[in-house]
C-alpha atoms as a PDB file:
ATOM      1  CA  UNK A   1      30.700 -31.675   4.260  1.00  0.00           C
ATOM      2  CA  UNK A   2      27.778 -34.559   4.363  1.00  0.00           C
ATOM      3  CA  UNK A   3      27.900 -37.657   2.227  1.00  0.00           C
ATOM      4  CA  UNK A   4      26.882 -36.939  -1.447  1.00  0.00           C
ATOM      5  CA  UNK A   5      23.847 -39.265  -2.250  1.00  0.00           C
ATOM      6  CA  UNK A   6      23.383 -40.354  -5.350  1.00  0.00           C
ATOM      7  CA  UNK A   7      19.647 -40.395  -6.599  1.00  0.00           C
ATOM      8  CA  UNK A   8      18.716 -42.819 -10.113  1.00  0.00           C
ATOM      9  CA  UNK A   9      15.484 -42.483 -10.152  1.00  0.00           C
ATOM     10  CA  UNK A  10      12.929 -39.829 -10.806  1.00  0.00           C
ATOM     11  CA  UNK A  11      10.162 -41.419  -8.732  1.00  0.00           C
ATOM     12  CA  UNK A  12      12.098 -40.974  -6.000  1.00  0.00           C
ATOM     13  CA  UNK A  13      10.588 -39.614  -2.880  1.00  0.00           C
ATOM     14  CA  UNK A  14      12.937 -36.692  -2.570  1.00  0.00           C
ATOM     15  CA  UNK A  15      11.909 -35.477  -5.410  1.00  0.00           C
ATOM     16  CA  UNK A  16       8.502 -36.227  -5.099  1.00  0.00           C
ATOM     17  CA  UNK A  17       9.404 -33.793  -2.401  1.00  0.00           C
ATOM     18  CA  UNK A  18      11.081 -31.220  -3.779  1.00  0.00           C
ATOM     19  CA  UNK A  19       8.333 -30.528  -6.778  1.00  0.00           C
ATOM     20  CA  UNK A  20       5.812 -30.067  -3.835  1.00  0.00           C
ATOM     21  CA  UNK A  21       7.753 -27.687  -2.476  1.00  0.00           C
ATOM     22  CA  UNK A  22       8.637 -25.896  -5.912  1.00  0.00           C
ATOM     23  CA  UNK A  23       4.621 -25.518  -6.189  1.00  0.00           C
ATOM     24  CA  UNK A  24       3.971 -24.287  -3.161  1.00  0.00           C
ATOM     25  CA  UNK A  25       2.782 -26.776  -1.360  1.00  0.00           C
ATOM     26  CA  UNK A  26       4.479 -26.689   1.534  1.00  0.00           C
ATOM     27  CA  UNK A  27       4.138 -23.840   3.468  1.00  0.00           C
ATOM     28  CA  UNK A  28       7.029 -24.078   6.028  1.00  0.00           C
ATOM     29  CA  UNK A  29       9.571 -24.724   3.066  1.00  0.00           C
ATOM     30  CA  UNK A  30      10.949 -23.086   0.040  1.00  0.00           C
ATOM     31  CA  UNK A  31      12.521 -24.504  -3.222  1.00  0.00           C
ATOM     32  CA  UNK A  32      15.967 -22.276  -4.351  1.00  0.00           C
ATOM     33  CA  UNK A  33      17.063 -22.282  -7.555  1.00  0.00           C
ATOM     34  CA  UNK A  34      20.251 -21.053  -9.024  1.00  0.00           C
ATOM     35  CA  UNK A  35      23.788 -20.648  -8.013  1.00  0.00           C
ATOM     36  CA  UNK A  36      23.395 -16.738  -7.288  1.00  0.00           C
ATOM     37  CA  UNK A  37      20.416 -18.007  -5.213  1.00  0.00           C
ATOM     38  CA  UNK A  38      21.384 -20.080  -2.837  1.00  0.00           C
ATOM     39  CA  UNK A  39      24.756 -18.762  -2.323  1.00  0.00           C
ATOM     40  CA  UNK A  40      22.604 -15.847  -1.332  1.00  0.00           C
ATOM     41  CA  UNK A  41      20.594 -17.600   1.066  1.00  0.00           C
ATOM     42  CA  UNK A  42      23.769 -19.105   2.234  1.00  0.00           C
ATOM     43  CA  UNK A  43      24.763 -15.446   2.915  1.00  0.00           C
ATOM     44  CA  UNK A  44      21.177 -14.804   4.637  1.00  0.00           C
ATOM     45  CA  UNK A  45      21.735 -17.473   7.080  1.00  0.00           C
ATOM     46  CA  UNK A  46      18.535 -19.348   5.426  1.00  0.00           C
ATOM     47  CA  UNK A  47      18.521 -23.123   7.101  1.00  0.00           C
ATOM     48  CA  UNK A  48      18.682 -25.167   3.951  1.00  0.00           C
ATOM     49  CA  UNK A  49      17.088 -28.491   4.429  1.00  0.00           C
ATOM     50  CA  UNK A  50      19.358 -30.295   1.461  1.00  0.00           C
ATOM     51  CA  UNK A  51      20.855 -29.887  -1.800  1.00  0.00           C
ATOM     52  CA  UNK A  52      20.619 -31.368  -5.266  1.00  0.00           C
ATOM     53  CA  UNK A  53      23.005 -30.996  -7.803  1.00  0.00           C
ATOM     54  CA  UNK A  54      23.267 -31.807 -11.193  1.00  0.00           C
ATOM     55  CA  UNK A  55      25.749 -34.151 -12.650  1.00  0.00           C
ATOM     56  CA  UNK A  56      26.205 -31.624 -15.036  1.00  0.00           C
ATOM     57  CA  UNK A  57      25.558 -28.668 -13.162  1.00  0.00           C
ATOM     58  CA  UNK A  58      28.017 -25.727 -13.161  1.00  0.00           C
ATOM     59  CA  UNK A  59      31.550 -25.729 -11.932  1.00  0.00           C
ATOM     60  CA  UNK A  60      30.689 -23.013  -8.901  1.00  0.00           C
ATOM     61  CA  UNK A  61      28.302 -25.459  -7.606  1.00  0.00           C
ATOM     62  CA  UNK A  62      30.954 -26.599  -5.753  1.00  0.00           C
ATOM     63  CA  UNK A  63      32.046 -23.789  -3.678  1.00  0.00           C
ATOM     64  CA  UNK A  64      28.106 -23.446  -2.755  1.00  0.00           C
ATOM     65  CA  UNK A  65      28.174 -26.908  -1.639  1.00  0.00           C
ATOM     66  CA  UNK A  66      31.143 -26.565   0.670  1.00  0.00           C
ATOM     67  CA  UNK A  67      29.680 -22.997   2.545  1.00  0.00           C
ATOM     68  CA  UNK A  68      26.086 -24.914   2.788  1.00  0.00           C
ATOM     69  CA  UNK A  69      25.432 -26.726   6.045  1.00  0.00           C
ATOM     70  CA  UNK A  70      22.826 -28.402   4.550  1.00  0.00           C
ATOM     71  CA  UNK A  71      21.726 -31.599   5.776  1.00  0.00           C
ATOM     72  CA  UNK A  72      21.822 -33.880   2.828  1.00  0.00           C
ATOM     73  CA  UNK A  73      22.938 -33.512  -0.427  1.00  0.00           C
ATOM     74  CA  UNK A  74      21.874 -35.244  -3.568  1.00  0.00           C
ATOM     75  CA  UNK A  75      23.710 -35.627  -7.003  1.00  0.00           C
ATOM     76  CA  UNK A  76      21.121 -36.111  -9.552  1.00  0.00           C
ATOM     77  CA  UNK A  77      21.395 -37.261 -13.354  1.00  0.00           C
ATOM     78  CA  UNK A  78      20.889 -34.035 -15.680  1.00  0.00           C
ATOM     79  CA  UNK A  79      17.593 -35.414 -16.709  1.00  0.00           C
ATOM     80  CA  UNK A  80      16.716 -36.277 -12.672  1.00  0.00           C
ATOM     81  CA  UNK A  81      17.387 -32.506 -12.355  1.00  0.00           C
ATOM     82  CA  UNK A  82      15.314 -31.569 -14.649  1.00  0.00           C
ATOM     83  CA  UNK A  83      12.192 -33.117 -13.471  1.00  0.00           C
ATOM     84  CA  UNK A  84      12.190 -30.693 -10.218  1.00  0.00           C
ATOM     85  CA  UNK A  85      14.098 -27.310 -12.096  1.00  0.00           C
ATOM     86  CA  UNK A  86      11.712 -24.185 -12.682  1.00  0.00           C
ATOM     87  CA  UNK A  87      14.198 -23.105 -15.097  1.00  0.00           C
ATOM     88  CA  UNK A  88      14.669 -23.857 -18.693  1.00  0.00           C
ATOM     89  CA  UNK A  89      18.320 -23.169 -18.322  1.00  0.00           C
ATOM     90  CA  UNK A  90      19.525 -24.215 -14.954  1.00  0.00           C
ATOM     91  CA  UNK A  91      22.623 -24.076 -13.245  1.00  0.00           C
ATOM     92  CA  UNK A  92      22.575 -27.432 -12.044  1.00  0.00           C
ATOM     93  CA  UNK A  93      21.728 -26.441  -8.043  1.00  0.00           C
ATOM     94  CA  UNK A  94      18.862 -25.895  -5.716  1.00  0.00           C
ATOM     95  CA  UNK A  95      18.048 -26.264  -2.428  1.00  0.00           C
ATOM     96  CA  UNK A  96      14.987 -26.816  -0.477  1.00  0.00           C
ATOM     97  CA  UNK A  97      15.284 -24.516   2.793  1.00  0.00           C
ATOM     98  CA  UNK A  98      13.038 -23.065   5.928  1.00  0.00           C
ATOM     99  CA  UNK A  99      10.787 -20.534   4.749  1.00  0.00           C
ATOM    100  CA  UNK A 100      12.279 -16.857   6.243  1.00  0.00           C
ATOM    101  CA  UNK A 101      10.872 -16.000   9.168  1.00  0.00           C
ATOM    102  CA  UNK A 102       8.256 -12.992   8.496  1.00  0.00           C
ATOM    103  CA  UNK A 103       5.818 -11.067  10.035  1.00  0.00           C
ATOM    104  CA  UNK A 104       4.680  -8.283  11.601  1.00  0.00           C
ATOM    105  CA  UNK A 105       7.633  -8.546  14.463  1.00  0.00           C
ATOM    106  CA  UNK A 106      10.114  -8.706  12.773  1.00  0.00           C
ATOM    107  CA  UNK A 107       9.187  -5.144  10.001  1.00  0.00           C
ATOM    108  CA  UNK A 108       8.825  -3.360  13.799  1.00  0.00           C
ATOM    109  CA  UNK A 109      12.109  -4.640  14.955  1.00  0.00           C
ATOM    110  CA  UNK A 110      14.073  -3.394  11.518  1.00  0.00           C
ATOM    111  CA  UNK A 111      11.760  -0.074  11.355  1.00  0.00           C
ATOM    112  CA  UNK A 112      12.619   1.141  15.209  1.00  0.00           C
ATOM    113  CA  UNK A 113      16.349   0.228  14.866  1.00  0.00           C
ATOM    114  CA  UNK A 114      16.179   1.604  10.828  1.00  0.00           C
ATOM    115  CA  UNK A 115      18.024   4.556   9.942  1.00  0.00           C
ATOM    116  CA  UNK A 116      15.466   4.527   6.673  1.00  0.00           C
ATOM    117  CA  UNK A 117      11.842   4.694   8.242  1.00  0.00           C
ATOM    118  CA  UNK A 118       9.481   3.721   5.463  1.00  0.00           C
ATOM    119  CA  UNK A 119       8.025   0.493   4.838  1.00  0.00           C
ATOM    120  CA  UNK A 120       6.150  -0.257   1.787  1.00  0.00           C
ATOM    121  CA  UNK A 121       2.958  -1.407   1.300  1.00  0.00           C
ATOM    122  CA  UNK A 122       1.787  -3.935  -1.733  1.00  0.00           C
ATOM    123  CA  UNK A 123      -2.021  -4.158  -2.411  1.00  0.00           C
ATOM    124  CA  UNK A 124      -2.788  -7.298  -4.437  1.00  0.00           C
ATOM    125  CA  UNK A 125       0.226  -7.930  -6.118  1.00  0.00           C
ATOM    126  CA  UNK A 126      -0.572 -11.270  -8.022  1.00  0.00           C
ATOM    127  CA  UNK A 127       2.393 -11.004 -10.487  1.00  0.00           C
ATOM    128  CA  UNK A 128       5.381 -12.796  -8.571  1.00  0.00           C
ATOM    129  CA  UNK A 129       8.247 -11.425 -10.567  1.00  0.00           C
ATOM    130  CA  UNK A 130       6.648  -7.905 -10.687  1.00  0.00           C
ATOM    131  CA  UNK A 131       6.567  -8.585  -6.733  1.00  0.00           C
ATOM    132  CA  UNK A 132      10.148  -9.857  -6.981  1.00  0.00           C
ATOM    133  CA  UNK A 133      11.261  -6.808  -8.178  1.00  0.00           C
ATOM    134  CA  UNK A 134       9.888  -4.278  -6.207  1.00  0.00           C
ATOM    135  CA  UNK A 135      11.370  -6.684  -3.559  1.00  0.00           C
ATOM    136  CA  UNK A 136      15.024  -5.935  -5.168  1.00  0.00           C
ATOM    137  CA  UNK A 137      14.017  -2.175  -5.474  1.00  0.00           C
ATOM    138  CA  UNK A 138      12.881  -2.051  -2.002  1.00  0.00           C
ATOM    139  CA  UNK A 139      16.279  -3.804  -0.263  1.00  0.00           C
ATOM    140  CA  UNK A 140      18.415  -1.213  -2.635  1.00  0.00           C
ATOM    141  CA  UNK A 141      16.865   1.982  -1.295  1.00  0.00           C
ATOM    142  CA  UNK A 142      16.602   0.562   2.441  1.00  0.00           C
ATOM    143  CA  UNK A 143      13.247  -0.256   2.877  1.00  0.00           C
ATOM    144  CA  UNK A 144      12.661  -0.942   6.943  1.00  0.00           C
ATOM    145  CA  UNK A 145      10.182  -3.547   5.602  1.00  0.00           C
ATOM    146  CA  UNK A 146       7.517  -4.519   3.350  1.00  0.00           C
ATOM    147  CA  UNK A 147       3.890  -5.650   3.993  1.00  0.00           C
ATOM    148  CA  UNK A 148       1.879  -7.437   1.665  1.00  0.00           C
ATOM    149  CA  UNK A 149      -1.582  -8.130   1.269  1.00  0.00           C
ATOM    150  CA  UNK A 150      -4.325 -10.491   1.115  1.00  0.00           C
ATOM    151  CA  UNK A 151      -4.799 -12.163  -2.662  1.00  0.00           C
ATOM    152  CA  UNK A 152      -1.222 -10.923  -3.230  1.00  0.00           C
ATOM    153  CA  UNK A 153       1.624 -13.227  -5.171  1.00  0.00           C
ATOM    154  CA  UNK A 154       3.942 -15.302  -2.687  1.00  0.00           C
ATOM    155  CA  UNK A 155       7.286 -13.488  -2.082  1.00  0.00           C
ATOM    156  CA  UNK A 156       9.474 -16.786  -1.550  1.00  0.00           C
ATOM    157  CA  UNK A 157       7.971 -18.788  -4.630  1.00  0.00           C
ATOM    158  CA  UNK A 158      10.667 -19.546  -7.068  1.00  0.00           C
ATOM    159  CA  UNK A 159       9.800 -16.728  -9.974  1.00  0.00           C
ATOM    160  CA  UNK A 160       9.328 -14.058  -6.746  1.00  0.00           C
ATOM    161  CA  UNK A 161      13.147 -15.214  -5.577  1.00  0.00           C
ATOM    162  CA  UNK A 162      14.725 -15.249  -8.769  1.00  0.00           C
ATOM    163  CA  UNK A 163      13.150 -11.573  -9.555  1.00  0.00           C
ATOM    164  CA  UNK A 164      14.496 -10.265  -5.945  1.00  0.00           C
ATOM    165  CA  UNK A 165      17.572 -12.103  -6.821  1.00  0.00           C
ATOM    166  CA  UNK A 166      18.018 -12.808  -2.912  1.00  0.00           C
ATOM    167  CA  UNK A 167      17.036  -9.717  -1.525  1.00  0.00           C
ATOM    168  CA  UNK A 168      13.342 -11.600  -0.289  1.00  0.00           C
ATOM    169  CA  UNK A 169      16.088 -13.356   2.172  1.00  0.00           C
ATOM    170  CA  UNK A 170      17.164  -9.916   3.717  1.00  0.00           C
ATOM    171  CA  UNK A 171      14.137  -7.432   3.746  1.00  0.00           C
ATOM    172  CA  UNK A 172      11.774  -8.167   6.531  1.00  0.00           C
ATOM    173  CA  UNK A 173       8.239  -9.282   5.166  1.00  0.00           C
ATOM    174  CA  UNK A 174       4.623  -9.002   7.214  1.00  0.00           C
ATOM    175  CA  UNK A 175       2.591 -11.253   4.121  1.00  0.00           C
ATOM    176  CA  UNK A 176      -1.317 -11.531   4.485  1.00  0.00           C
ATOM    177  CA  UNK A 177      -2.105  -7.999   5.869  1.00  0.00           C
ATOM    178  CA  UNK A 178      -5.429  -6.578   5.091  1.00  0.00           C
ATOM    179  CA  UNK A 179      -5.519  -2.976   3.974  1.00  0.00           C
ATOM    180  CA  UNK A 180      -7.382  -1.093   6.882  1.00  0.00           C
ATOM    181  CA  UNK A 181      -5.341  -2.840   9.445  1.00  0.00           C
ATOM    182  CA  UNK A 182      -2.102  -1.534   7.219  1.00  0.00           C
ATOM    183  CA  UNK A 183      -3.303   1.650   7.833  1.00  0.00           C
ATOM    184  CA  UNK A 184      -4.287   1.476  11.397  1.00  0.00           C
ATOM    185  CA  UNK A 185      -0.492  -0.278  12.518  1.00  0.00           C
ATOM    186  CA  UNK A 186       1.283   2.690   9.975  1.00  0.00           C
ATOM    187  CA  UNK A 187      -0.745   5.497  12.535  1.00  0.00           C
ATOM    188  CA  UNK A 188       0.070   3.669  15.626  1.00  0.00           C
ATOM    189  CA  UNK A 189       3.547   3.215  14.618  1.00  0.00           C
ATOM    190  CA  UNK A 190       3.832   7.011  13.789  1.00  0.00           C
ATOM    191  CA  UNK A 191       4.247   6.513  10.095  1.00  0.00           C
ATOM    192  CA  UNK A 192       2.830   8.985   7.624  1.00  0.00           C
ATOM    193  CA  UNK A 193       0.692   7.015   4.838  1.00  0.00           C
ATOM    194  CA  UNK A 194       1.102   8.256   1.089  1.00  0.00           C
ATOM    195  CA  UNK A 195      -0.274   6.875  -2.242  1.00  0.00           C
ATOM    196  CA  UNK A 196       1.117   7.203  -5.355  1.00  0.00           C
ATOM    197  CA  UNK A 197      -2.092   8.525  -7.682  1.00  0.00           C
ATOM    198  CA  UNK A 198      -1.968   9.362 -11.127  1.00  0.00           C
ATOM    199  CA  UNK A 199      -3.595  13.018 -10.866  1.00  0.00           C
ATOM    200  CA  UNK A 200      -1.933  13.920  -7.295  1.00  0.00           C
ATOM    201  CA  UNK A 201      -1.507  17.504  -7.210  1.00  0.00           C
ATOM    202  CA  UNK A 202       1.925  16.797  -5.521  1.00  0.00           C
ATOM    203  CA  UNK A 203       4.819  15.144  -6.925  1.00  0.00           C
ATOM    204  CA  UNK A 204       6.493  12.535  -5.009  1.00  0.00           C
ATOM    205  CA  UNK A 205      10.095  14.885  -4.898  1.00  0.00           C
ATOM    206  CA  UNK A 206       7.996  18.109  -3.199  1.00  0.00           C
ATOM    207  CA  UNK A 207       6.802  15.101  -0.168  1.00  0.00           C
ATOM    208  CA  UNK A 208       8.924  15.210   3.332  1.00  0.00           C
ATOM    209  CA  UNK A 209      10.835  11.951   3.171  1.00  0.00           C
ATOM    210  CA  UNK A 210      12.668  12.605   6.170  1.00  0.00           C
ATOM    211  CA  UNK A 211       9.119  11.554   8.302  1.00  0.00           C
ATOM    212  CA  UNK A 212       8.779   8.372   9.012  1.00  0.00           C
ATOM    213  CA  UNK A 213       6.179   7.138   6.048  1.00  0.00           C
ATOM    214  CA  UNK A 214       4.471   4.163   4.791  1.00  0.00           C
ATOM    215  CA  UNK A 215       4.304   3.961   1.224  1.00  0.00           C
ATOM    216  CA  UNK A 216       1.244   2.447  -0.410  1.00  0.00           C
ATOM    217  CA  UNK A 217       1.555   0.261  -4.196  1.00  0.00           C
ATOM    218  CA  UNK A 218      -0.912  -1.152  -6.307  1.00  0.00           C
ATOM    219  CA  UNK A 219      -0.715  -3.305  -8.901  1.00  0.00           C
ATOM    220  CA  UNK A 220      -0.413  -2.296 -12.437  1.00  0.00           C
ATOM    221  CA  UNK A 221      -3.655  -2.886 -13.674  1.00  0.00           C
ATOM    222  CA  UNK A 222      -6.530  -2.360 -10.994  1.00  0.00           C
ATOM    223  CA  UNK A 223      -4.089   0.203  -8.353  1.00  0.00           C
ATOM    224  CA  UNK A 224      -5.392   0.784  -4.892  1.00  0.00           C
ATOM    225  CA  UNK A 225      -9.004   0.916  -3.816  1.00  0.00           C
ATOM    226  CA  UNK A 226      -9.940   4.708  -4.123  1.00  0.00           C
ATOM    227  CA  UNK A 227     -12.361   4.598  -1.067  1.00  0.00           C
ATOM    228  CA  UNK A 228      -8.756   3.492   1.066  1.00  0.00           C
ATOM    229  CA  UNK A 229      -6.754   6.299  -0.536  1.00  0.00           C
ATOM    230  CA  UNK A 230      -9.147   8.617   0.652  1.00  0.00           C
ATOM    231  CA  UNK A 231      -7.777   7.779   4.357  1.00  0.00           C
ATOM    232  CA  UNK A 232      -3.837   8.527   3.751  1.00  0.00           C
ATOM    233  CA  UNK A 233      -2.280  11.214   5.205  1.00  0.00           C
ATOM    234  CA  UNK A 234      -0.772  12.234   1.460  1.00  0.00           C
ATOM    235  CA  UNK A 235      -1.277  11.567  -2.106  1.00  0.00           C
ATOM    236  CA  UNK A 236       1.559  12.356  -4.590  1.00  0.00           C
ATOM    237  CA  UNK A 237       2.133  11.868  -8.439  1.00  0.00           C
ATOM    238  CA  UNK A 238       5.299  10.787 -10.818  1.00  0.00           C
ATOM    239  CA  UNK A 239       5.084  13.600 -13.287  1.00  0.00           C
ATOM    240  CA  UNK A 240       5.722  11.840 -17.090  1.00  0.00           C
ATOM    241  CA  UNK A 241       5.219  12.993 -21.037  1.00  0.00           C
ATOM    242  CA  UNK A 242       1.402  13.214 -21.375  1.00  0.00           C
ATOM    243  CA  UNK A 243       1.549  10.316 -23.911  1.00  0.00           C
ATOM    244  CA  UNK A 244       2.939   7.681 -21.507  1.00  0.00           C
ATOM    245  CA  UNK A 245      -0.271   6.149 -19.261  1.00  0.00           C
ATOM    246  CA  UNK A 246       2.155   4.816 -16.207  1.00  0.00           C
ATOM    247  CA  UNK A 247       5.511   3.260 -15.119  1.00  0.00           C
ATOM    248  CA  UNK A 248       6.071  -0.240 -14.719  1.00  0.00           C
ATOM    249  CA  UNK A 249       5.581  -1.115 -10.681  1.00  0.00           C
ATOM    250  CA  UNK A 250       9.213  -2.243  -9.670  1.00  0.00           C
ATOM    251  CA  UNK A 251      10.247   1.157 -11.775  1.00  0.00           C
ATOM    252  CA  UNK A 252       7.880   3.439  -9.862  1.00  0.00           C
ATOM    253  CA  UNK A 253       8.551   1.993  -6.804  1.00  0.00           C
ATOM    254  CA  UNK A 254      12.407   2.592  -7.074  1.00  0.00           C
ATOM    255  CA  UNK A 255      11.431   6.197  -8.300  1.00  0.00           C
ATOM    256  CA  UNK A 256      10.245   7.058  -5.312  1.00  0.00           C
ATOM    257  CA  UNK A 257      11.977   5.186  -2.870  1.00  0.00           C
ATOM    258  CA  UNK A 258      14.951   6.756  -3.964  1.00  0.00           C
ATOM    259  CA  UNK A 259      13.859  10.008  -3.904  1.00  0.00           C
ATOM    260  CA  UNK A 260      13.560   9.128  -0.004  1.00  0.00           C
ATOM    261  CA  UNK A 261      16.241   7.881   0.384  1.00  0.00           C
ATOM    262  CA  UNK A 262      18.114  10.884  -1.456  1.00  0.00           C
ATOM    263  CA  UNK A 263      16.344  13.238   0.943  1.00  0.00           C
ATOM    264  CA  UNK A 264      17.323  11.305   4.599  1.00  0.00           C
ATOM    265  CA  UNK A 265      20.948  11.170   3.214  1.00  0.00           C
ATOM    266  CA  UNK A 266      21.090  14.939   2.642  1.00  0.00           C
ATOM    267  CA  UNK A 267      19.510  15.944   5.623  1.00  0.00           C
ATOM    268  CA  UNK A 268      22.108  13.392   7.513  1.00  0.00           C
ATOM    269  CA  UNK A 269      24.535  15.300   5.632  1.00  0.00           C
ATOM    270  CA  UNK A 270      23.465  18.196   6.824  1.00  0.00           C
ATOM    271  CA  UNK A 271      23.104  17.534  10.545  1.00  0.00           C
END
């Protein structure tokens, strides 16, 4: 394990560092937060840059610090700590680590090799733990991949991880895609498109999810662009009491998604 460095003072570069990196700043970098967190990323095989802990941080600290082959690591006062946390309650531990590799390269090489064929598509998603969350949803159900789009929230920013609670380090993620282009790789690729639309004649459990699809989101206030929905293949519904308007994203999403998945595990079953 490296040398622990002590760090005094607050104006240190390091963590001058660290809070640019917690804001986004950096683009090649990410800021970790969290036991859970970076033992996840340890888990993910994320290249952490270094470590800060927390003179008061919490006991299982420790055991992260040991399984980390992070470069440096620096003990900071509990008040030093502070000064870089996004938390109000932290666990005394972060890390500042490569951003994931992503892309669209990476979303082919887990969809041909994927026994679950359908990647998910996020239109303008500017809510990072709402994105976060249908991150989490997505890795449960076994999501090939997820591509987001232009003016969307940043997956890896520290609200987005702590939503996905690690999962952002596992699912493959194509960020900056523009909608029309989404559409054109999903045909090429042999994916069937399908939007979920509030007065779709067919609900999402009478759709084939055994065919390789790509499923289109929007977010929870403006949805997707009606002249785009016009150009997927299918358009289905979540059927709900007349007095509820819609479902939360991250709950939709996992509605459907695991009505896919419930469908390719049957027919596996089956044959």
């Amino acid at each position: 394990m490296p040398e622990i460095v002590q760090i005094t003072s607050r104006d240190n570069a390091r963590l001058k560092d660290a809070k640019r990196v917690r804001e986004g700043k950096v683009h090649d970098r990410i800021f970790i937060e969290g036991v859970r967190l970076v033992e996840e990323a340890v888990r993910s095989n994320v290249e952490l840059d270094c470590l800060f802990v927390s003179d008061e941080g919490d006991d299982r600290a420790s055991a992260v610090i040991e399984n980390a082959a992070a470069a440096d690591i620096y003990r900071l006062s509990n008040a030093g700590f502070k000064s870089i946390s996004d938390t109000v309650t932290s666990q005394g531990l972060a890390a500042i680590a490569r951003r994931p590799s992503s892309g669209q390269t990476r979303v082919e090489e887990r969809l041909a090799n994927s026994s679950s064929p359908v990647v998910v598509f996020l239109y303008e998603i500017n809510n990072p733990s709402n994105l976060g969350a249908v991150v989490r949803t997505a890795d449960a159900a076994g999501v090939a991949g997820l591509i987001l789009s232009s003016r969307s929230a940043d997956a890896f920013s520290p609200k987005a991880l702590r939503s996905s609670m690690g999962s952002g380090f596992r699912v493959p993620i194509w960020e900056d895609v523009n909608l029309n282009d989404a559409l054109k790789w999903a045909r090429s690729n042999d994916l069937k498109t399908v939007a979920t639309q509030a007065a779709a004649a067919t609900a999402y459990t009478e759709l084939d999810w055994t065919l390789p699809r790509m499923i289109l989101l929007g977010s929870e206030a403006h949805g997707l662009p009606s002249e785009e929905v016009k150009k997927v293949d299918d358009r289905i519904s979540i059927p709900m009491e007349s007095q509820v308007e819609s479902l939360n994203l991250a709950v939709a999403c996992g509605v459907v998604l695991f009505e896919a998945r419930r469908q390719r595990v049957a027919a596996q079953r089956m044959g």
